[in-house]
N, C-alpha and C. Protein backbone atom coordinates (compact mmCIF):
# COMPACT_ATOMS: atom_id res chain seq x y z
N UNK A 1 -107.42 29.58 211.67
CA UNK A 1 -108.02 29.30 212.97
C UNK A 1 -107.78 30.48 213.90
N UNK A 2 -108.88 30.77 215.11
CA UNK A 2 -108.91 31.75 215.66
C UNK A 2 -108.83 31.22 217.34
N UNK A 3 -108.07 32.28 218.19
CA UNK A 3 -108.33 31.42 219.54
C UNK A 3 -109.28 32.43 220.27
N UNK A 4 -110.41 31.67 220.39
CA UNK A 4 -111.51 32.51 221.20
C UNK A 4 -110.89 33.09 222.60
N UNK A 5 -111.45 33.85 222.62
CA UNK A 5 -111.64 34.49 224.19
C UNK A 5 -112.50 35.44 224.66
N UNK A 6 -112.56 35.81 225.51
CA UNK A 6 -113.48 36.53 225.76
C UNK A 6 -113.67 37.90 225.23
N UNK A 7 -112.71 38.58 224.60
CA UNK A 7 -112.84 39.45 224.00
C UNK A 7 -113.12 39.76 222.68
N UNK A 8 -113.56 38.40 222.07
CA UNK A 8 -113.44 38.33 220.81
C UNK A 8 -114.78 37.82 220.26
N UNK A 9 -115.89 38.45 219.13
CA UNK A 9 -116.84 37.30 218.86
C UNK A 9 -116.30 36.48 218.49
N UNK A 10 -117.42 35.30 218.62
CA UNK A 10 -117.25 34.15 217.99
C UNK A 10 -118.02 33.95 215.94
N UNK A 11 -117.57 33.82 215.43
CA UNK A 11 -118.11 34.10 214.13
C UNK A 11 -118.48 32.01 214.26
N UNK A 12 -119.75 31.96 213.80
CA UNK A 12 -120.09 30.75 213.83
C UNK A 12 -119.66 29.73 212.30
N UNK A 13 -119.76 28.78 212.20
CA UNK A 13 -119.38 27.73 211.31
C UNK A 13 -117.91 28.10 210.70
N UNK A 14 -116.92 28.40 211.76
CA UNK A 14 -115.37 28.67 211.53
C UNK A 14 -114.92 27.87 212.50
N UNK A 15 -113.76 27.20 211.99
CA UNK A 15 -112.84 26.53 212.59
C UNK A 15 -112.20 27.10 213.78
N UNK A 16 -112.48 27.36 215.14
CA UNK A 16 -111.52 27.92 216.23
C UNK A 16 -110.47 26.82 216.94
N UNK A 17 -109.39 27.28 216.88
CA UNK A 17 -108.25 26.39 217.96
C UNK A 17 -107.67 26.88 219.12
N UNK A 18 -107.82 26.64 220.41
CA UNK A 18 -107.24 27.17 221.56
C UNK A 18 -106.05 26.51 222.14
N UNK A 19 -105.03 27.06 222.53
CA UNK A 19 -104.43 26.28 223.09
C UNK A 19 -104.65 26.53 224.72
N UNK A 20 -104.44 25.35 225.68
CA UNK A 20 -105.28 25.47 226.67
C UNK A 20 -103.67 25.60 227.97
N UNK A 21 -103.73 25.90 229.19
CA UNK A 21 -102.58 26.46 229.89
C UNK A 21 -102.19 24.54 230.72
N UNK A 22 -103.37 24.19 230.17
CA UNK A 22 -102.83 22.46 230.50
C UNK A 22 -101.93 21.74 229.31
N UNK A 23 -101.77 22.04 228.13
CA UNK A 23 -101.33 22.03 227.37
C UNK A 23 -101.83 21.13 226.07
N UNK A 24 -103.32 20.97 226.08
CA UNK A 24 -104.21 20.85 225.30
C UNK A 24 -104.02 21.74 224.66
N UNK A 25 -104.35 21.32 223.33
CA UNK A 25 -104.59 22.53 221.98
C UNK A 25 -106.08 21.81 221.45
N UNK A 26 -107.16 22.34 221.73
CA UNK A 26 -108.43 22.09 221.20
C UNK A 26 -109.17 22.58 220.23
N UNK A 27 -109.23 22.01 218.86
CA UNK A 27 -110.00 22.72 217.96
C UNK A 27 -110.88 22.32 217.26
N UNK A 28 -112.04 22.71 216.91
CA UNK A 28 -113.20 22.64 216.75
C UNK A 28 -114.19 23.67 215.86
N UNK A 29 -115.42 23.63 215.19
CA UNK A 29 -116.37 24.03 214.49
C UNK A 29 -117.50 24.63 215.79
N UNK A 30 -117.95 25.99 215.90
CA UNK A 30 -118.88 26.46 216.78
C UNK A 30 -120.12 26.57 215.93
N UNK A 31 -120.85 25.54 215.77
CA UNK A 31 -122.22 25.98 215.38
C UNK A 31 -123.46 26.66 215.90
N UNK A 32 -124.06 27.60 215.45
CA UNK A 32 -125.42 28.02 215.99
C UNK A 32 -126.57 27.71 215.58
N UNK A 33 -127.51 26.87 216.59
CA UNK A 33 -128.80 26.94 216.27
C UNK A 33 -129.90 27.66 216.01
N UNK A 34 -129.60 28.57 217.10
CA UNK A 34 -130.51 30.03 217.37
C UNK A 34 -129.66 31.26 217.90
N UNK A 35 -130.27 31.94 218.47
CA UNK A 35 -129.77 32.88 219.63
C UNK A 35 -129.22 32.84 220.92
N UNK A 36 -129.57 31.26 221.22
CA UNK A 36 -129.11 30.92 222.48
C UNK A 36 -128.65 29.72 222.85
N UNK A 37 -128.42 28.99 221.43
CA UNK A 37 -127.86 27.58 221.22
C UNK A 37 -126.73 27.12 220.50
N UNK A 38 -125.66 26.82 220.86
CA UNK A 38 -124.45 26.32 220.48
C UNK A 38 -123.85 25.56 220.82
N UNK A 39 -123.15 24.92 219.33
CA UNK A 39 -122.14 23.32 220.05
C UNK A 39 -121.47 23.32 219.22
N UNK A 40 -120.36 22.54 219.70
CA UNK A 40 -119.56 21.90 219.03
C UNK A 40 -119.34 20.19 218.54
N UNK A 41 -119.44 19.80 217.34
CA UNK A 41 -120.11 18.58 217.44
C UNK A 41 -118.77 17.50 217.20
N UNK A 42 -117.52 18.15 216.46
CA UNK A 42 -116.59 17.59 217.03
C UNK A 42 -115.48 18.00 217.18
N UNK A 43 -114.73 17.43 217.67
CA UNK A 43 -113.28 18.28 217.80
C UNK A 43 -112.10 17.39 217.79
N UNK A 44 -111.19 18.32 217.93
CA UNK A 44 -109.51 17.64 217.57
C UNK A 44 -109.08 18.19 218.76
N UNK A 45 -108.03 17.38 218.97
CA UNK A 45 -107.28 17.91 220.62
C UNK A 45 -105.87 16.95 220.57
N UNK A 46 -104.86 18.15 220.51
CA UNK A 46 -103.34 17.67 220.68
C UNK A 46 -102.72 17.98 222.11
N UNK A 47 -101.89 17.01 222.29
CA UNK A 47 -101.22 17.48 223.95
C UNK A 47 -99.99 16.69 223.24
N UNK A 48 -98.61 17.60 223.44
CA UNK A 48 -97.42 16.89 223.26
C UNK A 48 -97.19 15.56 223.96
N UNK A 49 -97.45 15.80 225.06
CA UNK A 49 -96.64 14.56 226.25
C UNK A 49 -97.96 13.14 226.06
N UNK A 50 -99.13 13.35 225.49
CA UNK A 50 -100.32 12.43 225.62
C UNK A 50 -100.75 12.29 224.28
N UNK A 51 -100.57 13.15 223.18
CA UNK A 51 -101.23 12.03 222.13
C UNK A 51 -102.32 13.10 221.26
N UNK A 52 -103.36 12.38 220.65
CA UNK A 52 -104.02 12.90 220.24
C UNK A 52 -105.56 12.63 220.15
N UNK A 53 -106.44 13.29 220.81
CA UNK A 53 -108.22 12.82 220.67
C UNK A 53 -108.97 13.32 219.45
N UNK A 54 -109.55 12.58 218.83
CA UNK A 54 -111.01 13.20 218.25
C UNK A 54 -112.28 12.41 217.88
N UNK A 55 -112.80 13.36 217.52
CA UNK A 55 -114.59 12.56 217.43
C UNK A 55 -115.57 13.29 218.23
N UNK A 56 -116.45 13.14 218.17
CA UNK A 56 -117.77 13.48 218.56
C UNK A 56 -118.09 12.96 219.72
N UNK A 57 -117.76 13.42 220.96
CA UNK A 57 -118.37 12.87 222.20
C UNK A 57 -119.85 12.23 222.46
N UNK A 58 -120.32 12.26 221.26
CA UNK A 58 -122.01 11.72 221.60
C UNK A 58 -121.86 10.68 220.99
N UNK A 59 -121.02 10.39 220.16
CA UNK A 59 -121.18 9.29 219.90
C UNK A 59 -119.80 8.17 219.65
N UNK A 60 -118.98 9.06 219.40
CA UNK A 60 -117.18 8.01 219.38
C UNK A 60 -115.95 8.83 219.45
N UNK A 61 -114.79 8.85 220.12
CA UNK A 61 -113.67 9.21 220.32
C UNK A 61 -112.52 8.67 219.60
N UNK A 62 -111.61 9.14 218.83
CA UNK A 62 -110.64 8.27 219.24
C UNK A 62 -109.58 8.72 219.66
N UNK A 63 -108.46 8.08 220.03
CA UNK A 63 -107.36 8.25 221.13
C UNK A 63 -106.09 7.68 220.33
N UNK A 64 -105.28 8.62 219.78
CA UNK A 64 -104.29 7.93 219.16
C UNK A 64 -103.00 8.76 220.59
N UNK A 65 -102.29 7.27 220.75
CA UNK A 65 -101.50 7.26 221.84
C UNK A 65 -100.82 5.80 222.19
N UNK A 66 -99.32 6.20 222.90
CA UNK A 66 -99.18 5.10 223.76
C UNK A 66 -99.65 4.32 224.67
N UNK A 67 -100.22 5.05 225.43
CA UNK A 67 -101.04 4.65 226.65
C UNK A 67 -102.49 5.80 226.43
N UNK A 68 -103.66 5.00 225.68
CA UNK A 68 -105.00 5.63 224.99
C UNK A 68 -105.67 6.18 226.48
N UNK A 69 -105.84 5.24 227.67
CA UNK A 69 -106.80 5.02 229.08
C UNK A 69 -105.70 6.47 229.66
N UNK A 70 -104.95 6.45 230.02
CA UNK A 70 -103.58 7.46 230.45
C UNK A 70 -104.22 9.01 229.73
N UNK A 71 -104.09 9.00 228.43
CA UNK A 71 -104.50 10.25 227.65
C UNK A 71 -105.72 10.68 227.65
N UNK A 72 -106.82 9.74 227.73
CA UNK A 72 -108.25 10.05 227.66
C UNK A 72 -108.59 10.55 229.43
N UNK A 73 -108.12 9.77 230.08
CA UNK A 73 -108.15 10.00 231.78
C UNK A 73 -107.60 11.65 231.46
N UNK A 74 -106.43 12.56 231.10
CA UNK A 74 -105.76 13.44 231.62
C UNK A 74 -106.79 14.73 230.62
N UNK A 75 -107.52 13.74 229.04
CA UNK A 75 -108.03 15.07 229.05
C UNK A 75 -109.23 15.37 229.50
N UNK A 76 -110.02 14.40 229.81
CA UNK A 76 -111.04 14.81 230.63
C UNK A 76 -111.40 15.43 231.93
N UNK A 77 -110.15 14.81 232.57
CA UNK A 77 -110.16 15.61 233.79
C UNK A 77 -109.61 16.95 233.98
N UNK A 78 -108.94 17.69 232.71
CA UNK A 78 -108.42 18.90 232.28
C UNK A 78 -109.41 19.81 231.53
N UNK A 79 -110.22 18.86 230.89
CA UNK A 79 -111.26 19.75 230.08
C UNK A 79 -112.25 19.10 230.18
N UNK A 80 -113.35 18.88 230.80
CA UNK A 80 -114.91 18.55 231.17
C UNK A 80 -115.90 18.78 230.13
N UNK A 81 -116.12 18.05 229.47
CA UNK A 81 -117.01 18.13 228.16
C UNK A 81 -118.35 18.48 228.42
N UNK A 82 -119.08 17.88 229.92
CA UNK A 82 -120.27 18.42 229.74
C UNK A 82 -120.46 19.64 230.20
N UNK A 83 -119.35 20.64 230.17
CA UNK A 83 -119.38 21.97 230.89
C UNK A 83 -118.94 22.95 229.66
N UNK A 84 -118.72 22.26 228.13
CA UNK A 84 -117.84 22.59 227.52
C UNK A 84 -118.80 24.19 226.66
N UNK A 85 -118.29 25.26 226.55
CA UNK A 85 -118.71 26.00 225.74
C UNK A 85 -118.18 26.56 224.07
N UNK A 86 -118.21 27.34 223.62
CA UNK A 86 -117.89 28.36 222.66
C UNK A 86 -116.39 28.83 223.48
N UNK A 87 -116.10 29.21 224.35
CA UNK A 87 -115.52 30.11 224.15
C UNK A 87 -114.00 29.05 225.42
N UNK A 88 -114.54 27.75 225.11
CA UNK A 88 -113.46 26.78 225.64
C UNK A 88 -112.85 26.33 224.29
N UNK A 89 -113.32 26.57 223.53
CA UNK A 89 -112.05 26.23 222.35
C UNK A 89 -111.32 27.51 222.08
């Protein structure tokens, strides 16, 4: 796994993992459609103190945790999915 940034291409259908300064570690598959289209269709996301998310935001999550509503609340409001790019993992 690779942690994107801005200095780095992104090589498409490779596994990238970021760790994030909130203390999310997000990792994920960057696919390309075209030249100007990319997603990620699902991802994994660890936070020591909250647990663990994954799944496909379009269609199911899950939330393994003590308190699931607590963990899902802290990563969304830390990492905004519909803003999410390539180069946020």
């Amino acid at each position: 796994m690779g942690d994107v940034t801005n200095k780095k291409k992104i090589v498409y259908d490779k596994l990238y993992s970021r760790n994030h300064k909130n203390g999310w570690i997000i990792s994920g598959e960057i696919y390309a459609f075209d030249a100007y289209i990319t997603c990620v269709t699902f991802i994994t996301a660890f936070h020591k103190s909250y647990g663990i998310i994954y799944g496909n935001f379009s269609e199911e999550i899950i939330v393994v945790s003590d308190n699931p509503d607590k963990t899902l609340f802290h990563f969304l409001d830390n990492n905004m999915p519909l803003v999410w790019n390539g180069w946020d993992i």
